[in-house]
N, C-alpha and C. Protein backbone atom coordinates (compact mmCIF):
# COMPACT_ATOMS: atom_id res chain seq x y z
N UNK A 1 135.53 121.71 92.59
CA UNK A 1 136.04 120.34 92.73
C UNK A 1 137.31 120.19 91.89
N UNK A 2 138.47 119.56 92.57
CA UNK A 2 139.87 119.14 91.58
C UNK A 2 139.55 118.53 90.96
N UNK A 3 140.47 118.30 89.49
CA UNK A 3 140.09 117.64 88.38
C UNK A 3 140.30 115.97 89.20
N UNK A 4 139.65 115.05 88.39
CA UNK A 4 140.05 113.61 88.91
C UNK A 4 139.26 113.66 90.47
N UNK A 5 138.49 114.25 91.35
CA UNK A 5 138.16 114.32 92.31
C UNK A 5 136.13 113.83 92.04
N UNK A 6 135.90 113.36 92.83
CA UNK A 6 134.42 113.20 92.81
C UNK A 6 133.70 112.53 94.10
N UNK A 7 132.79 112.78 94.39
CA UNK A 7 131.64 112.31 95.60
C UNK A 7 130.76 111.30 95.14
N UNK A 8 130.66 110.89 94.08
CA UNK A 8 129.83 110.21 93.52
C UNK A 8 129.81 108.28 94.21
N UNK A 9 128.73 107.95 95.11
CA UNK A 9 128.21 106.87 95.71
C UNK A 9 128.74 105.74 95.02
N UNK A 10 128.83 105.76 93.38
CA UNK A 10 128.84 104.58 92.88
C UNK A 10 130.57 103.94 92.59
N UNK A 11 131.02 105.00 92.96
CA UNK A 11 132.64 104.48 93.27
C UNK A 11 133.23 103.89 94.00
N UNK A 12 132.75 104.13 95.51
CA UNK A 12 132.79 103.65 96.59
C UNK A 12 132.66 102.45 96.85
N UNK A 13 133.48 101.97 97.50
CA UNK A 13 133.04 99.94 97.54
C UNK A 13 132.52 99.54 98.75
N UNK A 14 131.17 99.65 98.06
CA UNK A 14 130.26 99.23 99.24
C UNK A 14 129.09 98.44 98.28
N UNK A 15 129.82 98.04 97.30
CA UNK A 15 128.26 97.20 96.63
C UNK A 15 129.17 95.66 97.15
N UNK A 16 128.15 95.06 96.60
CA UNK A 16 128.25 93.70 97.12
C UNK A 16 129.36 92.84 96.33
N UNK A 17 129.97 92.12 97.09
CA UNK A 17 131.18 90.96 96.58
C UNK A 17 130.71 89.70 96.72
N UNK A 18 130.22 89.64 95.04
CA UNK A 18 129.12 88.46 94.86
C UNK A 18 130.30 86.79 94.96
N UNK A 19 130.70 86.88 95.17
CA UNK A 19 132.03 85.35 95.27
C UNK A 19 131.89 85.00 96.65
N UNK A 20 132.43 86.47 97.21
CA UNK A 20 132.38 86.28 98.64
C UNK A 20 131.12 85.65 99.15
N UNK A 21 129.98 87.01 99.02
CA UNK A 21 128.70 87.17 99.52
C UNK A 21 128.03 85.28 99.37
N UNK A 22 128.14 85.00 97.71
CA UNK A 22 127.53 84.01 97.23
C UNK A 22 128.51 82.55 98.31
N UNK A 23 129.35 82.26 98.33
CA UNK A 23 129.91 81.39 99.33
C UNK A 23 129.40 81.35 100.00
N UNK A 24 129.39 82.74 101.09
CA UNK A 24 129.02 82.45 102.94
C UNK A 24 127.66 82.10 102.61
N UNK A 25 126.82 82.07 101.64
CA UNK A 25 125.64 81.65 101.58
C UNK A 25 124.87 80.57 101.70
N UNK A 26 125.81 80.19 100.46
CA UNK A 26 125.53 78.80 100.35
C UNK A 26 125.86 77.69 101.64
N UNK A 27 127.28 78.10 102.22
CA UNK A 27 127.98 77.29 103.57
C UNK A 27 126.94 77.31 104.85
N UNK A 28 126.49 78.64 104.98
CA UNK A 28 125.48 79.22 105.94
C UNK A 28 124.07 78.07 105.61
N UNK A 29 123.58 77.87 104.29
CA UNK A 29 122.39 77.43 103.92
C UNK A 29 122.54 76.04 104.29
N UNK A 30 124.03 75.31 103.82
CA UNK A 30 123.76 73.79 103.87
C UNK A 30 124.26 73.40 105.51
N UNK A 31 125.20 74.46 106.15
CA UNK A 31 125.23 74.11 107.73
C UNK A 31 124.10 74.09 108.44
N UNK A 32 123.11 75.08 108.43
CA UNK A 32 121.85 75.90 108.75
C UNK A 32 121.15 74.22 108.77
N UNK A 33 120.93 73.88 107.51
CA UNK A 33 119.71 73.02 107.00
C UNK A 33 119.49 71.35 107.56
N UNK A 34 121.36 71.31 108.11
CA UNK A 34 122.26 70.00 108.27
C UNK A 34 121.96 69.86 109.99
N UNK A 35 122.29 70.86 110.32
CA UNK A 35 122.35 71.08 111.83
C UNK A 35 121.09 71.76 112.58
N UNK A 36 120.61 72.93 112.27
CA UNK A 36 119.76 73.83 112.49
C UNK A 36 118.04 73.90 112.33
N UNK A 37 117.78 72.82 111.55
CA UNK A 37 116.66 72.89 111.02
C UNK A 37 115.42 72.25 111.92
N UNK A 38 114.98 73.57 112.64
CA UNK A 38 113.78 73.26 113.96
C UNK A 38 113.01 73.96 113.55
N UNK A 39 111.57 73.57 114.13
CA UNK A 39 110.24 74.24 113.67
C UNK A 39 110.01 75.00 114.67
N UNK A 40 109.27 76.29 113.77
CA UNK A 40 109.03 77.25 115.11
C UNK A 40 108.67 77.27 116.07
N UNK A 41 109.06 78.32 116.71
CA UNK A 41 108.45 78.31 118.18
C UNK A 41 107.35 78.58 118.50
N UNK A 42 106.51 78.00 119.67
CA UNK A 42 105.06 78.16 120.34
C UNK A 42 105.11 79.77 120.69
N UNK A 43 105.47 80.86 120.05
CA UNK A 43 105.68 82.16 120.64
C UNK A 43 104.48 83.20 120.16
N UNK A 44 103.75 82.80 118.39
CA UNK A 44 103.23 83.24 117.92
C UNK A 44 102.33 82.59 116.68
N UNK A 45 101.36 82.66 116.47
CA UNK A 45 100.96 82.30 114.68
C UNK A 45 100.88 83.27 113.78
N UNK A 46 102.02 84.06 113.91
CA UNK A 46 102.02 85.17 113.14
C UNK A 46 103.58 85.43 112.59
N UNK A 47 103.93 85.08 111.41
CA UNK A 47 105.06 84.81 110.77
C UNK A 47 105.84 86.62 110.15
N UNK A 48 107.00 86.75 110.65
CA UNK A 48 107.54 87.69 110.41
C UNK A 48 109.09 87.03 109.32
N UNK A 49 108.77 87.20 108.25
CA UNK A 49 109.20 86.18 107.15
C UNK A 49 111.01 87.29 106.62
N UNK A 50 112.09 86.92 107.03
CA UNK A 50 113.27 87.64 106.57
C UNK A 50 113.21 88.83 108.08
N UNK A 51 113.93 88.57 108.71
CA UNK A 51 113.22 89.72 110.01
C UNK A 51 114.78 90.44 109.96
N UNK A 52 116.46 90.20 109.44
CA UNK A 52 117.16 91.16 109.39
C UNK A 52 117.48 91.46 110.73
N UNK A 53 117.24 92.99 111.00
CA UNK A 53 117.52 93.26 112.27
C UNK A 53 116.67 94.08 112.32
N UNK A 54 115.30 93.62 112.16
CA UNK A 54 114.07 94.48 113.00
C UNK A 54 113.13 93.19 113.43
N UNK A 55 113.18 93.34 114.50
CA UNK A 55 112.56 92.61 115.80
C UNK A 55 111.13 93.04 115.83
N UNK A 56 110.03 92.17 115.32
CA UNK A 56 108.38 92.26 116.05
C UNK A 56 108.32 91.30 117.13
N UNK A 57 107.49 92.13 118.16
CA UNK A 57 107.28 91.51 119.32
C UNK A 57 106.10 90.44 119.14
N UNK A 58 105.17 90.71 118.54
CA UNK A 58 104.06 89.84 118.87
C UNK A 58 104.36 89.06 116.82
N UNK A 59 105.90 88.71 116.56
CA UNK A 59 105.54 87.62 115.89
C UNK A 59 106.91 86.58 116.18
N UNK A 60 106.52 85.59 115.13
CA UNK A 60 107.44 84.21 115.18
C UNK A 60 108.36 85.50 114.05
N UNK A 61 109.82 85.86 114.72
CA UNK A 61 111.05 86.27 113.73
C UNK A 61 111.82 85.54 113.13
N UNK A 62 112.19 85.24 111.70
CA UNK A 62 111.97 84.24 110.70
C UNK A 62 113.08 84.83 110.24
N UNK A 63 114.49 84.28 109.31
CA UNK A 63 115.37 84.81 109.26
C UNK A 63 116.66 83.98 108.28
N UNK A 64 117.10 83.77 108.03
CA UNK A 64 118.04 82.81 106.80
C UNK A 64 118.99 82.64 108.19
N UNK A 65 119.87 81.69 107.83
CA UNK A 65 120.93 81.11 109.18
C UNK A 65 121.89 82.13 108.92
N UNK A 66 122.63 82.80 107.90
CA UNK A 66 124.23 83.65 108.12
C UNK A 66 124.68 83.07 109.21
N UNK A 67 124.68 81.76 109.33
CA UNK A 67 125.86 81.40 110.74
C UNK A 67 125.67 81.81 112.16
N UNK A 68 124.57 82.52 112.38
CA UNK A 68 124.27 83.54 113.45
C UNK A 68 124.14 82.40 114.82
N UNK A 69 123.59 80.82 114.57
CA UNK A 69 123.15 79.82 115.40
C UNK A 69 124.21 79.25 115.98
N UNK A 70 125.52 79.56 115.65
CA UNK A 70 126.91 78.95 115.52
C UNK A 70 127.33 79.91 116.90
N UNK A 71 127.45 78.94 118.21
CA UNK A 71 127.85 79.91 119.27
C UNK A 71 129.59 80.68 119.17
N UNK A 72 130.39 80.85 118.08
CA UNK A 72 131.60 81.23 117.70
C UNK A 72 131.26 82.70 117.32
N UNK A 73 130.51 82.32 116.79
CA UNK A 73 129.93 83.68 115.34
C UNK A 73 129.02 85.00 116.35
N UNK A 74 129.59 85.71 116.06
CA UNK A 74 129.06 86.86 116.77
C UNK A 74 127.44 87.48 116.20
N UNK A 75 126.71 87.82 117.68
CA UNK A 75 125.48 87.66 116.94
C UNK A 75 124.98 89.25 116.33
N UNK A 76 124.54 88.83 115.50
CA UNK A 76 123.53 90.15 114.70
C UNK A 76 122.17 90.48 115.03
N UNK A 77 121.61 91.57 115.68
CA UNK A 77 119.79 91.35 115.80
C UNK A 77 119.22 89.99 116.45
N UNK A 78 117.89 90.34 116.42
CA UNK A 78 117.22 89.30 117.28
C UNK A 78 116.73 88.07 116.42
N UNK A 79 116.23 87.15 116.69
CA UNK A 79 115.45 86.22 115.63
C UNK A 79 114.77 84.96 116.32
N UNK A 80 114.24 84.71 116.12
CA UNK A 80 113.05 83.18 116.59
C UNK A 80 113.53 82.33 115.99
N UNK A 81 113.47 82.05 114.91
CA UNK A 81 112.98 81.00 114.08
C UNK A 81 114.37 81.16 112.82
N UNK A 82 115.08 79.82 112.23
CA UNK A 82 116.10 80.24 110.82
C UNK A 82 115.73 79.18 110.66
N UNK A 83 115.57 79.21 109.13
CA UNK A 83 115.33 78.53 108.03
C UNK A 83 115.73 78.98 106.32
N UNK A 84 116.19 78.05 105.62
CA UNK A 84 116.41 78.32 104.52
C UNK A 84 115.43 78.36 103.79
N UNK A 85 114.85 79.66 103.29
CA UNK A 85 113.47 79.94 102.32
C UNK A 85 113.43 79.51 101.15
N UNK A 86 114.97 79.03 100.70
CA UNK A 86 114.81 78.03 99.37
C UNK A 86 114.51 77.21 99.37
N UNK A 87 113.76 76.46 100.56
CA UNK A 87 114.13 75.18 100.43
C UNK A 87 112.40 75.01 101.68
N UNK A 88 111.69 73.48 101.98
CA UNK A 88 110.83 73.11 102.35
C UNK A 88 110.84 73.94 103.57
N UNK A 89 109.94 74.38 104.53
CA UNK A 89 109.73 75.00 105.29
C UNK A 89 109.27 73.73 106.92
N UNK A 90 110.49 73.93 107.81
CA UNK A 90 110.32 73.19 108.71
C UNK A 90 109.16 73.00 109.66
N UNK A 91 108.00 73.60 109.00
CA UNK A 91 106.64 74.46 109.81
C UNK A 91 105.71 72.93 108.99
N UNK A 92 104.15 72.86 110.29
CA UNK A 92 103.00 72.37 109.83
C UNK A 92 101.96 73.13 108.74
N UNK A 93 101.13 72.01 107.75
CA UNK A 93 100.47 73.00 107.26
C UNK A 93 99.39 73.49 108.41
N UNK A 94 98.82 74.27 107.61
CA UNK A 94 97.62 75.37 108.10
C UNK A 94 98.36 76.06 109.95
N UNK A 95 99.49 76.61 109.72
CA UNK A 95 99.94 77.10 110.70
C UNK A 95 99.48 78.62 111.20
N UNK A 96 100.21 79.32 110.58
CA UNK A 96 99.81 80.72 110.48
C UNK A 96 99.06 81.83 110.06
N UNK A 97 98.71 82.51 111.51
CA UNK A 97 97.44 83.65 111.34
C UNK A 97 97.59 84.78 109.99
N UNK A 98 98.89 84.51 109.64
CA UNK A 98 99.33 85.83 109.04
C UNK A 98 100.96 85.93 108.39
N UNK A 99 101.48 86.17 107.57
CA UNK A 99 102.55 86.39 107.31
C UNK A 99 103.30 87.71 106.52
N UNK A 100 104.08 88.52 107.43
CA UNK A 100 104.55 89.51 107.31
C UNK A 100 106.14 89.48 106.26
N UNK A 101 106.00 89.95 105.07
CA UNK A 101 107.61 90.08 104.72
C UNK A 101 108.08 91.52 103.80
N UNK A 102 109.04 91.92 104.74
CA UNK A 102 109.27 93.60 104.05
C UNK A 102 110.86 93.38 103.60
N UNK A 103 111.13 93.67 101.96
CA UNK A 103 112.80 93.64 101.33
C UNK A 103 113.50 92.08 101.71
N UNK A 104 112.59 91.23 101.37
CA UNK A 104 113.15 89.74 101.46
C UNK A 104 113.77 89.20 100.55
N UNK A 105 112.13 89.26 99.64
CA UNK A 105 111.82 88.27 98.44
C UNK A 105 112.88 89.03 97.11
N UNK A 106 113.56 90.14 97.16
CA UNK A 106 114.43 90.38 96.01
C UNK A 106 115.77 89.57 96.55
N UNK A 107 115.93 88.48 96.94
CA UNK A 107 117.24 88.10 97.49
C UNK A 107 116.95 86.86 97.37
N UNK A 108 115.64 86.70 96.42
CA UNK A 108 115.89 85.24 96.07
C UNK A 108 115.36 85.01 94.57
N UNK A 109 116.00 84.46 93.75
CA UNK A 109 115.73 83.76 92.30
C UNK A 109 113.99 83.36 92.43
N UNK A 110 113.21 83.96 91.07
CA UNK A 110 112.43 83.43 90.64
C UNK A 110 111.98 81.81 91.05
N UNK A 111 112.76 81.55 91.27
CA UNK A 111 111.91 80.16 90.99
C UNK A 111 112.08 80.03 92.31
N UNK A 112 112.99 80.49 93.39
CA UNK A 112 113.18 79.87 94.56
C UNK A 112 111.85 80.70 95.13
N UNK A 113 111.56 81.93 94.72
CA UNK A 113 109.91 82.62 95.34
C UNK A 113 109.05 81.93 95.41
N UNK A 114 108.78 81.17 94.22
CA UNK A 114 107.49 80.51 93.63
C UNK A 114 107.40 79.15 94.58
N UNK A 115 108.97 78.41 95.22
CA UNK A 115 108.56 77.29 95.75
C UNK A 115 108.28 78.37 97.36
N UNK A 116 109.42 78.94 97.42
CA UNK A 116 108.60 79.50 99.03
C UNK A 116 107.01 80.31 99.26
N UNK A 117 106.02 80.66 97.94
CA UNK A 117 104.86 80.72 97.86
C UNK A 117 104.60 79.42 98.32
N UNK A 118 104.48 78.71 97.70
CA UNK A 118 103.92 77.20 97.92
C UNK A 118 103.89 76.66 98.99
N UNK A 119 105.64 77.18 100.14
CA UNK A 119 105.42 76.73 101.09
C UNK A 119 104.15 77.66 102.01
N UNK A 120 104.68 78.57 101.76
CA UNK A 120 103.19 79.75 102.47
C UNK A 120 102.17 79.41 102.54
N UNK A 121 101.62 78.88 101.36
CA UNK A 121 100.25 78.81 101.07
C UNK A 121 99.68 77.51 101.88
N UNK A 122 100.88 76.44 101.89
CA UNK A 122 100.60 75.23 102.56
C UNK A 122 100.61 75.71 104.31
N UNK A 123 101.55 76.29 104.42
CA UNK A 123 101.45 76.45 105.76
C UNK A 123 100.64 77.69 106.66
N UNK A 124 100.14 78.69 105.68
CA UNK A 124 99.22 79.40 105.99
C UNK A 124 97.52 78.67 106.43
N UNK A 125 96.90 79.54 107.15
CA UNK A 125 95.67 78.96 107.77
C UNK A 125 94.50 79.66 106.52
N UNK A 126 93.62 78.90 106.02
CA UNK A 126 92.48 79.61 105.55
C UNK A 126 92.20 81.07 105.69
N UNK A 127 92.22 81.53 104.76
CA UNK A 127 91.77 83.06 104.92
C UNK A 127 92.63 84.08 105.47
N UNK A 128 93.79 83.22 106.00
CA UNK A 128 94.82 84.32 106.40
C UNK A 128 95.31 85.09 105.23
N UNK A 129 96.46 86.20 105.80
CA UNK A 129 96.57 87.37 104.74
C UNK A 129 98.17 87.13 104.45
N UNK A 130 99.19 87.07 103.55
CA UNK A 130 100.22 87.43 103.10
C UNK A 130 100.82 88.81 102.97
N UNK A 131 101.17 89.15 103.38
CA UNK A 131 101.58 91.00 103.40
C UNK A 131 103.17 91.33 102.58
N UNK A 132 103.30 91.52 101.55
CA UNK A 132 105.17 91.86 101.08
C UNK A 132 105.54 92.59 101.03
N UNK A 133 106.10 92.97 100.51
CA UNK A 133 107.03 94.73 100.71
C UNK A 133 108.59 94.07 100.11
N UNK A 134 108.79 94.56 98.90
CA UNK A 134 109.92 94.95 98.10
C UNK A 134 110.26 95.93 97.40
N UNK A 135 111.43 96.21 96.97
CA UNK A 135 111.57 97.23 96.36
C UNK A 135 110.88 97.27 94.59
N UNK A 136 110.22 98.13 94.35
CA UNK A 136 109.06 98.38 93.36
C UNK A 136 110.23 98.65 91.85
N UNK A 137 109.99 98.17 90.77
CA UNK A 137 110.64 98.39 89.54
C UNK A 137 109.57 99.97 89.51
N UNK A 138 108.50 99.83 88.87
CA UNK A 138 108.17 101.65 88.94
C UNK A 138 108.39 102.58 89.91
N UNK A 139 108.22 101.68 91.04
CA UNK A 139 108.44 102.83 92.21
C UNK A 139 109.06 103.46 92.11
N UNK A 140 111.03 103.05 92.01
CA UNK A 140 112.12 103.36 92.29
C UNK A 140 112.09 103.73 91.11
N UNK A 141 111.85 103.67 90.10
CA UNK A 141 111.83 104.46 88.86
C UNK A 141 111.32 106.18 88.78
N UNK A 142 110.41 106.04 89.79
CA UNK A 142 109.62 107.48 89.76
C UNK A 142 110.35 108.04 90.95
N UNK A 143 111.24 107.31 91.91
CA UNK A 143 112.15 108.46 92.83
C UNK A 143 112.82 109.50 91.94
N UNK A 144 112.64 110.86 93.25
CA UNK A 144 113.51 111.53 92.30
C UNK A 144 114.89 111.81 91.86
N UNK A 145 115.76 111.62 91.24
CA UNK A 145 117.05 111.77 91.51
C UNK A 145 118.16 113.03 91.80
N UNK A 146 118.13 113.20 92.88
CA UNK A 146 118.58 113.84 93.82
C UNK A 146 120.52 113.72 93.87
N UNK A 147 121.24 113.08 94.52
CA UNK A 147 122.45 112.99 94.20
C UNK A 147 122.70 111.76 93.13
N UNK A 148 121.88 111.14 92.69
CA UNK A 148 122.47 109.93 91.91
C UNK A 148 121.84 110.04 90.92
N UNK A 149 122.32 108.65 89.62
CA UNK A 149 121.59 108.92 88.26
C UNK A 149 120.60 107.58 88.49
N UNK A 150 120.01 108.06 87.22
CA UNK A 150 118.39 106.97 87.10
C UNK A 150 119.46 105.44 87.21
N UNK A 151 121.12 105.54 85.88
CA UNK A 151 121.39 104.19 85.50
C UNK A 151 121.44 103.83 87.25
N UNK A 152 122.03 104.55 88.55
CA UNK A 152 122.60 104.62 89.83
C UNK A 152 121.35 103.50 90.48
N UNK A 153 120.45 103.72 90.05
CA UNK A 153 119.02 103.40 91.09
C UNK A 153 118.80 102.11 90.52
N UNK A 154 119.22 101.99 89.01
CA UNK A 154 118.38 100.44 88.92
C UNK A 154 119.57 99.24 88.86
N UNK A 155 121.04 99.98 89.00
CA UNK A 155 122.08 99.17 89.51
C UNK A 155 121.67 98.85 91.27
N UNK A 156 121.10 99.44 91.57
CA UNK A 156 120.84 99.33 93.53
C UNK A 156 119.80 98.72 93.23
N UNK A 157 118.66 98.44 92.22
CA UNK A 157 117.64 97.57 92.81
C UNK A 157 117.68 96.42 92.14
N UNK A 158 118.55 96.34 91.19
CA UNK A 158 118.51 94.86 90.29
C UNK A 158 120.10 93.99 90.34
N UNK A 159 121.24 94.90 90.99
CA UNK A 159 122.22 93.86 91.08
C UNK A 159 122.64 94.09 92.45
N UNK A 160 122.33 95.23 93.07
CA UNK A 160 123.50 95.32 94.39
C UNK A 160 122.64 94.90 95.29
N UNK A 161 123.55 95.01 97.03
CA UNK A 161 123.06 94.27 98.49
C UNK A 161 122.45 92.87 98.34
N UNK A 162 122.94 92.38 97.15
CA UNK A 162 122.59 90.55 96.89
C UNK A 162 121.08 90.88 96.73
N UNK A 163 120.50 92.05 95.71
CA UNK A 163 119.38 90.85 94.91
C UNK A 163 119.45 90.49 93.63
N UNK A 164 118.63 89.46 93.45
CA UNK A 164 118.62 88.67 92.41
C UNK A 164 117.60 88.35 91.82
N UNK A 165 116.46 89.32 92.05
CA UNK A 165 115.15 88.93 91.49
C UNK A 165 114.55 91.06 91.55
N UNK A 166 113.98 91.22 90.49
CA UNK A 166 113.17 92.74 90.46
C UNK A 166 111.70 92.28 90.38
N UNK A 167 110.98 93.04 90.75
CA UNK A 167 109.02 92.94 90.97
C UNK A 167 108.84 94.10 90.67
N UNK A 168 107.72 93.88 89.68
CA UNK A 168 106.32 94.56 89.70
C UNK A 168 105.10 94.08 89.84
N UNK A 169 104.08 94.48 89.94
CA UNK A 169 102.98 94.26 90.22
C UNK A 169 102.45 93.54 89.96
N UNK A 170 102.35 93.01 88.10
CA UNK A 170 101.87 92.06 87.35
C UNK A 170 103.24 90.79 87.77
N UNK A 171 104.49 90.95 87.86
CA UNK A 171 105.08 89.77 88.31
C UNK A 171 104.73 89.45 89.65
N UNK A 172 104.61 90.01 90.88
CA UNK A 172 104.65 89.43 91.98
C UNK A 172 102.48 88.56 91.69
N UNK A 173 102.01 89.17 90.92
CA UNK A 173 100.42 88.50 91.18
C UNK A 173 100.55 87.24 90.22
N UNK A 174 101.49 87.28 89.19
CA UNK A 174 101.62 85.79 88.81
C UNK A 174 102.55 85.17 89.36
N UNK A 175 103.59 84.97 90.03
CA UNK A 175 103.94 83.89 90.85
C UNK A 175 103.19 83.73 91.99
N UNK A 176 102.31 84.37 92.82
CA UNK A 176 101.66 84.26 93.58
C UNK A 176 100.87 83.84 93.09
N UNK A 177 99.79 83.75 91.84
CA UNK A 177 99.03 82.51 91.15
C UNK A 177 99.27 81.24 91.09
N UNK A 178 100.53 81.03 90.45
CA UNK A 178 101.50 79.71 90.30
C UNK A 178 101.51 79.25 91.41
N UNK A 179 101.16 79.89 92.64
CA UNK A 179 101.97 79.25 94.07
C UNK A 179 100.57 79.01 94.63
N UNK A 180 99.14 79.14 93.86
CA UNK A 180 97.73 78.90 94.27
C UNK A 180 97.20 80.08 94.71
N UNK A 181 97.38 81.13 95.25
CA UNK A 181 96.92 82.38 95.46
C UNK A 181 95.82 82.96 94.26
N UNK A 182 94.81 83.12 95.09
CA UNK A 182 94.17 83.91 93.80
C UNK A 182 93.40 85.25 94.67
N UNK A 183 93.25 85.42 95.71
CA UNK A 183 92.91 86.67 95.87
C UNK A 183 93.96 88.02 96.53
N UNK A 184 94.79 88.77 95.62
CA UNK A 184 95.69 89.42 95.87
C UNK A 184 95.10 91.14 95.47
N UNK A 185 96.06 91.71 96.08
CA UNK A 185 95.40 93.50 95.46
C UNK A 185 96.89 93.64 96.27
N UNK A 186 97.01 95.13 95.07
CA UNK A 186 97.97 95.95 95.11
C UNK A 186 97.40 97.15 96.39
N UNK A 187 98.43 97.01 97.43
CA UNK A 187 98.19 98.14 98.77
C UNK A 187 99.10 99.06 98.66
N UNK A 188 99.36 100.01 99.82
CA UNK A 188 100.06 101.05 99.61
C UNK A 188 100.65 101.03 101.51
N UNK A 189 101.81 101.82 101.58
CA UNK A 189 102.45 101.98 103.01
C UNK A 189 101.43 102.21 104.00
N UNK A 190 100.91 101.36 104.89
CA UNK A 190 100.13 101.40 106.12
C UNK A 190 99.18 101.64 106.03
N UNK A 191 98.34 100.44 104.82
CA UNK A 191 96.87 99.87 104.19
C UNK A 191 97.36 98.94 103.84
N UNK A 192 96.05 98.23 104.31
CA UNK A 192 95.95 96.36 104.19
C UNK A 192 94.96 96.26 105.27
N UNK A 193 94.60 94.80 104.60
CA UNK A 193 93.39 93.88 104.95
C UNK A 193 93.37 93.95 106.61
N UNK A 194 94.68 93.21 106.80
CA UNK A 194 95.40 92.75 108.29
C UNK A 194 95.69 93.68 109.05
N UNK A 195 95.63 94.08 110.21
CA UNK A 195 96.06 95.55 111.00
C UNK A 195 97.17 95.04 111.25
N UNK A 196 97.38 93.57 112.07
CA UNK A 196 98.11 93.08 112.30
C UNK A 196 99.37 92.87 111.91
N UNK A 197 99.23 92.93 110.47
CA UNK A 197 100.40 92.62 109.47
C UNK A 197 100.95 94.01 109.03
N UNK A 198 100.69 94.83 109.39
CA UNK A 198 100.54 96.32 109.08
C UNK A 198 102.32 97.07 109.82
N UNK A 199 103.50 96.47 109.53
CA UNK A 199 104.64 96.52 110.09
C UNK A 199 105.62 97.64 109.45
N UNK A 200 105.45 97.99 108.76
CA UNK A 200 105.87 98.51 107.38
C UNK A 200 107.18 99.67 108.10
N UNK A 201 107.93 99.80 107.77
CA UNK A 201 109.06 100.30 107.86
C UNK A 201 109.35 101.75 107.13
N UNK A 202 108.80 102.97 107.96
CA UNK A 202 108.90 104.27 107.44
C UNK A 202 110.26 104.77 106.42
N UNK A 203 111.10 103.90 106.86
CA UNK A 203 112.65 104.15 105.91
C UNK A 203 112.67 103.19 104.42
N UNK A 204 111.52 102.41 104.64
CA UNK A 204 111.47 101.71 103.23
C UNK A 204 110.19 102.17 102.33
N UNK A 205 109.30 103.19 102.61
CA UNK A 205 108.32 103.62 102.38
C UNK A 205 108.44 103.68 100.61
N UNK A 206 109.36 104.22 100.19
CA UNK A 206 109.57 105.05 99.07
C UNK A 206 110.63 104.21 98.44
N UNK A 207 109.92 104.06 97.18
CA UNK A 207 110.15 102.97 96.50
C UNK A 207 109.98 101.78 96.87
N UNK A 208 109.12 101.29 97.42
CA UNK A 208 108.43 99.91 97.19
C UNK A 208 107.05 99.69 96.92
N UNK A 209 107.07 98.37 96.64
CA UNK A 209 105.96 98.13 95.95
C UNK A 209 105.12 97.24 97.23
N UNK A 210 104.31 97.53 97.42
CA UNK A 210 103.30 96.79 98.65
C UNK A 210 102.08 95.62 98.04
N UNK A 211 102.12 94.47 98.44
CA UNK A 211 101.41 93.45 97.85
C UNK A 211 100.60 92.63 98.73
N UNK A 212 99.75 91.97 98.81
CA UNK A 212 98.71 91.83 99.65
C UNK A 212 98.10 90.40 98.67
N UNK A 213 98.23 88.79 99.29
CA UNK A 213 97.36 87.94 98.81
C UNK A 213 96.61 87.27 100.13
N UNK A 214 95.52 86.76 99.96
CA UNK A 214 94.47 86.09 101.25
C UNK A 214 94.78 84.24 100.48
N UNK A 215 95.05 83.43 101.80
CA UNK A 215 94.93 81.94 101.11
C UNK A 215 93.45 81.83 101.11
């Protein structure tokens, strides 16, 4: 390699431009909330919570606005249902059979989790199951490091692709307390209560942390 020359990932500008990123957010959240704000559709009682651009067929796809509802704005992936997860949930209580969420909940502040528990719990049905999936503080700790350094991995799980919140095990079972939950257990990639909820994403396998509460 020439001197001054390097391959190294963390040079590259591809982490997030929090000014930018943080704007279209907020504009997206209060247009979304102003204009946009409809309760789900008769399609499913089975909540697919942050759906991105992976599409479940047999649920309600649940999704933040990014402007996507705006017939100008070119669309991204599929989705059912947008709503701002910071904020009251346009849904009835005791709605849903089930609620699915994989790499959501690090993209939102502590405290904004704890009120969207609350909304869950209200709008979840008795005995239904909560299913999460984020990226794991030990998990990603115990990857091995392969082209990058350890500091490389916990810059990617605690400041970059806009998150703003890290979990472990003992944190995600106490805000899920706070939010009324009391029967939770730590699961693993494709185990859980729910078959149903059982969605899990083979490319996110490694390094996350899998969480599991029943209302």
């Amino acid at each position: 390699m020439e001197k001054g020359e390097n391959n190294t990932e963390i040079y590259k500008r591809f982490h997030t431009n929090y000014w930018w990123y943080n704007f279209k957010y907020e504009m997206a959240g209060l247009l979304g909330r102003t204009f946009c704000n409809r309760k789900p559709p008769r399609k499913s009682y089975l909540l697919h919570l942050g759906c991105g651009d992976v599409y479940l067929d047999n649920f309600v796809n649940a999704d933040y606005y990014y402007l996507r509802w705006l017939p100008f704005v070119k669309q991204t992936g599929k989705y059912d249902w947008l709503q701002d997860f910071r904020y009251k949930l346009n849904c009835p209580d005791d709605y849903w059979d089930g609620v699915f969420s994989e790499h959501t909940l690090e993209h939102l502040h502590y405290s904004d989790c704890l009120k969207l528990f609350k909304e869950l719990y209200r709008t979840m049905k008795t005995g239904s199951w909560l299913r999460i999936c984020v990226p794991g503080l030990e998990e990603v700790l115990s990857l091995p490091c392969h082209n990058t350094t350890m500091a490389e991995q916990i810059y990617h799980l605690t400041q970059n692709h806009g998150h703003v919140s890290v979990w472990d095990t003992d944190l995600m079972f106490k805000v899920l307390r706070d939010a009324g939950f009391y029967t939770m257990y730590k699961v693993s990639y494709l185990q859980g209560k729910d078959e149903r909820l059982i969605c899990d994403s083979e490319s996110r396998s490694a390094g996350s942390l899998y969480v599991e509460a029943q209302k």
